[in-house]
C-alpha atoms as a PDB file:
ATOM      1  CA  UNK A   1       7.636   2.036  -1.548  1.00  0.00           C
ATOM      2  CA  UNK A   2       3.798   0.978  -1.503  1.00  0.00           C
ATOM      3  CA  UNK A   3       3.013  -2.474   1.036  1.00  0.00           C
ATOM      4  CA  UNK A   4       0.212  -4.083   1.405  1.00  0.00           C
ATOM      5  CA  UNK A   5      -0.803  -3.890   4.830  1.00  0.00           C
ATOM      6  CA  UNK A   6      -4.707  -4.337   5.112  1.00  0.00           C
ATOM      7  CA  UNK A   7      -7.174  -6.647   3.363  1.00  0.00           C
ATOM      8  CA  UNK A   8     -10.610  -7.744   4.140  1.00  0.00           C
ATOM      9  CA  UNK A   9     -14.174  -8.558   1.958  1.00  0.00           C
ATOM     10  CA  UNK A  10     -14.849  -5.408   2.385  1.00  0.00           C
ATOM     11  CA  UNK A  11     -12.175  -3.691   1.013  1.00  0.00           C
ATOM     12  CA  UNK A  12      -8.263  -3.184   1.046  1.00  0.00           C
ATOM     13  CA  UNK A  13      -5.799  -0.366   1.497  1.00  0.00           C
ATOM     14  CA  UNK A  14      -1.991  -0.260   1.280  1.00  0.00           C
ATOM     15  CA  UNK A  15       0.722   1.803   2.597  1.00  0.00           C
ATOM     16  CA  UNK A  16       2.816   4.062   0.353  1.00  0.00           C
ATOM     17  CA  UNK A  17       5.295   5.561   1.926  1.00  0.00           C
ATOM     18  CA  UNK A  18       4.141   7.211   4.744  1.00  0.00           C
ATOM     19  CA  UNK A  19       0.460   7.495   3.515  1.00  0.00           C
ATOM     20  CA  UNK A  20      -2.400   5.053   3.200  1.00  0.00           C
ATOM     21  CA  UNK A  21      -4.613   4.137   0.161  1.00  0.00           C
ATOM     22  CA  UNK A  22      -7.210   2.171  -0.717  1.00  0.00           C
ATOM     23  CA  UNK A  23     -10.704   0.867  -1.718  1.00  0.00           C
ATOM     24  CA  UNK A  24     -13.615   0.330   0.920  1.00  0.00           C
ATOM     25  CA  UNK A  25     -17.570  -0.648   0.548  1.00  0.00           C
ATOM     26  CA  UNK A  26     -19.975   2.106   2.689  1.00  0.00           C
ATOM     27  CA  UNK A  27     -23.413   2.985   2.200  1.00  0.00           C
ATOM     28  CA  UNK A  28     -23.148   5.188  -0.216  1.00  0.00           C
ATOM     29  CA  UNK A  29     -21.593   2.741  -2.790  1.00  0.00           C
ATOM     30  CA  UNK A  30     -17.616   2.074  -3.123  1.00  0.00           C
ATOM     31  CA  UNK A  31     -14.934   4.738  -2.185  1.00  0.00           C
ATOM     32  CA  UNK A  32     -11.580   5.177  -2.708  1.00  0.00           C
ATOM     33  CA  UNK A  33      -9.358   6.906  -0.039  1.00  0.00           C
ATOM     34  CA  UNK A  34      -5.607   8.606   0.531  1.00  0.00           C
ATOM     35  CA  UNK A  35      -5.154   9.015   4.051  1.00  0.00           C
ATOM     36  CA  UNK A  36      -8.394  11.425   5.384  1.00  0.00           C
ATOM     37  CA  UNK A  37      -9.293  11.791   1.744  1.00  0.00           C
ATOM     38  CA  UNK A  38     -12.396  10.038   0.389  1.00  0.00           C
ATOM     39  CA  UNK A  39     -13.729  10.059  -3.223  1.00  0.00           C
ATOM     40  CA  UNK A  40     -17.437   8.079  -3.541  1.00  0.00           C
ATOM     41  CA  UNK A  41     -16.694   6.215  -7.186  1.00  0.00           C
ATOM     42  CA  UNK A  42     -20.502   5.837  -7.833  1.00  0.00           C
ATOM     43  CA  UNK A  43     -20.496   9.759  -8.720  1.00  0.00           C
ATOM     44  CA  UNK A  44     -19.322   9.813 -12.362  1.00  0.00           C
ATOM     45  CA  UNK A  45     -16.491  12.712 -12.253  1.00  0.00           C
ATOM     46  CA  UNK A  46     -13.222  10.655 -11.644  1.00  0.00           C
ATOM     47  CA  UNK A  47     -10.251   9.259 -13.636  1.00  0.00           C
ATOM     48  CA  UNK A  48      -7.792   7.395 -13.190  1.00  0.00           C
ATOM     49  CA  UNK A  49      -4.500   6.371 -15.456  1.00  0.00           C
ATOM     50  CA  UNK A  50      -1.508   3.661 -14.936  1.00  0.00           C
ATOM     51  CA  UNK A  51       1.570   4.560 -16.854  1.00  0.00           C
ATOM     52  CA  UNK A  52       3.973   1.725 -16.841  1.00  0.00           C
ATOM     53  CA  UNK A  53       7.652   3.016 -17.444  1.00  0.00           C
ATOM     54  CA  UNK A  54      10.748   0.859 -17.797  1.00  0.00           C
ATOM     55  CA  UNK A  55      11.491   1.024 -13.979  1.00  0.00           C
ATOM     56  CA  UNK A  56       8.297   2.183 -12.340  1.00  0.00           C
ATOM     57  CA  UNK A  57       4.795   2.833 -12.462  1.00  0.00           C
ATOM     58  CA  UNK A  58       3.023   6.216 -12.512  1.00  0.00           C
ATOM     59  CA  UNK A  59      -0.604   5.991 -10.586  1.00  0.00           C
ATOM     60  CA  UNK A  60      -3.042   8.680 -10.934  1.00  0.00           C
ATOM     61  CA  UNK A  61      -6.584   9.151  -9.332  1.00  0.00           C
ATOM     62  CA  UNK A  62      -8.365  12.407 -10.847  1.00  0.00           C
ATOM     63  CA  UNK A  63     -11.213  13.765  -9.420  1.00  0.00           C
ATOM     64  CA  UNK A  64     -13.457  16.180 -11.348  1.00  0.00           C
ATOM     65  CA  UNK A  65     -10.382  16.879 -13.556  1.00  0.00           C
ATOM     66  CA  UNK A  66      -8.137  17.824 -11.306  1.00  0.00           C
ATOM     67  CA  UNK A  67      -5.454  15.348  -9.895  1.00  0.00           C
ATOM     68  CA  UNK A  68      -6.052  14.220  -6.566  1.00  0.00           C
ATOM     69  CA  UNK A  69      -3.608  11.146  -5.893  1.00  0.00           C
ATOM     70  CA  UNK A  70      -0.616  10.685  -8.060  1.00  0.00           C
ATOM     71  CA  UNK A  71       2.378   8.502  -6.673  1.00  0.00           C
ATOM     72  CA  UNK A  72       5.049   5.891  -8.302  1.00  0.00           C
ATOM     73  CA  UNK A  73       5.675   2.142  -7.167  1.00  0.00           C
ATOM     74  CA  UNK A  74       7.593  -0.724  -8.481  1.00  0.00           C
ATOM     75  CA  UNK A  75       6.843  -1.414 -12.120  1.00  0.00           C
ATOM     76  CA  UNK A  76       5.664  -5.269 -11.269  1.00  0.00           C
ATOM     77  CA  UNK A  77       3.487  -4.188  -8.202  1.00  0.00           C
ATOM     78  CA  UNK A  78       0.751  -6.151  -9.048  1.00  0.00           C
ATOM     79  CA  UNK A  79      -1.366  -5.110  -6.037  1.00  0.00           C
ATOM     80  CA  UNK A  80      -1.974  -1.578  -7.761  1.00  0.00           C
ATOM     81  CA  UNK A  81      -2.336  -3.195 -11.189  1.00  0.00           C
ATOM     82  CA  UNK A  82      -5.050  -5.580 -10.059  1.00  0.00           C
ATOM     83  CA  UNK A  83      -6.644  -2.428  -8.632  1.00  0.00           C
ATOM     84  CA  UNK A  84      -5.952  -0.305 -12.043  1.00  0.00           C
ATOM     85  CA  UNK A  85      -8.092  -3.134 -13.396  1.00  0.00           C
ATOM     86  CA  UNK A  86     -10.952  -2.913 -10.788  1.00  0.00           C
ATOM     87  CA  UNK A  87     -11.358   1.333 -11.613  1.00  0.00           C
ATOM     88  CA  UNK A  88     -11.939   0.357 -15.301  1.00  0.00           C
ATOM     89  CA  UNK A  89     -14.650  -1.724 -14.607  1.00  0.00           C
ATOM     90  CA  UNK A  90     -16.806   1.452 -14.111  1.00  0.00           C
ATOM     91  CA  UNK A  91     -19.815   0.481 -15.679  1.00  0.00           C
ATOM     92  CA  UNK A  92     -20.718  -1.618 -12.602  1.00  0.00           C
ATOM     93  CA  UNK A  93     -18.778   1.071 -10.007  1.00  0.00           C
ATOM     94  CA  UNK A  94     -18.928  -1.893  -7.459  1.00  0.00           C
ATOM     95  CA  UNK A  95     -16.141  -3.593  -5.923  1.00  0.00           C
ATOM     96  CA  UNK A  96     -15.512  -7.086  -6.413  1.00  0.00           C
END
């Protein structure tokens, strides 16, 4: 089960399960995190895929090729769509 439990302008996480995930702004450009885990998205060797299945969604965050963050949600959780949508804007690698 993924909630959304934080928000702010400068950034967002949610709670899946017993872990937490999200998006934040730092000096070094945008990151995303999974619990202690950060990944800096301005470096150009990440991933990421949505597969959308008749009952749930498949998320997963690849770093340098190697899968990093992979969990399923609710098929209509459009909190992890919306940011599925924000990772393919990587030409600007900015949050919005």
């Amino acid at each position: 089960m993924i909630e959304k439990t934080g928000g702010a302008d400068q950034g967002f996480y949610f709670k899946v399960g017993s872990d937490f995930f999200g998006m934040y702004h730092s000096s070094e450009g945008p990151k995303l995190f999974f619990n202690r885990d950060k990944y800096n998205l301005s470096d150009n060797c990440w991933d990421v895929e949505l597969v959308i299945g008749p009952e749930n969604t498949l998320f997963t965050f690849y770093w340098q090729g190697e899968v990093k963050i992979s969990f399923r949600c609710a098929k209509q959780h459009e909190s992890i769509l919306a940011l599925f949508q924000l990772l393919q804007e990587k030409p600007h690698r900015q949050l919005v």
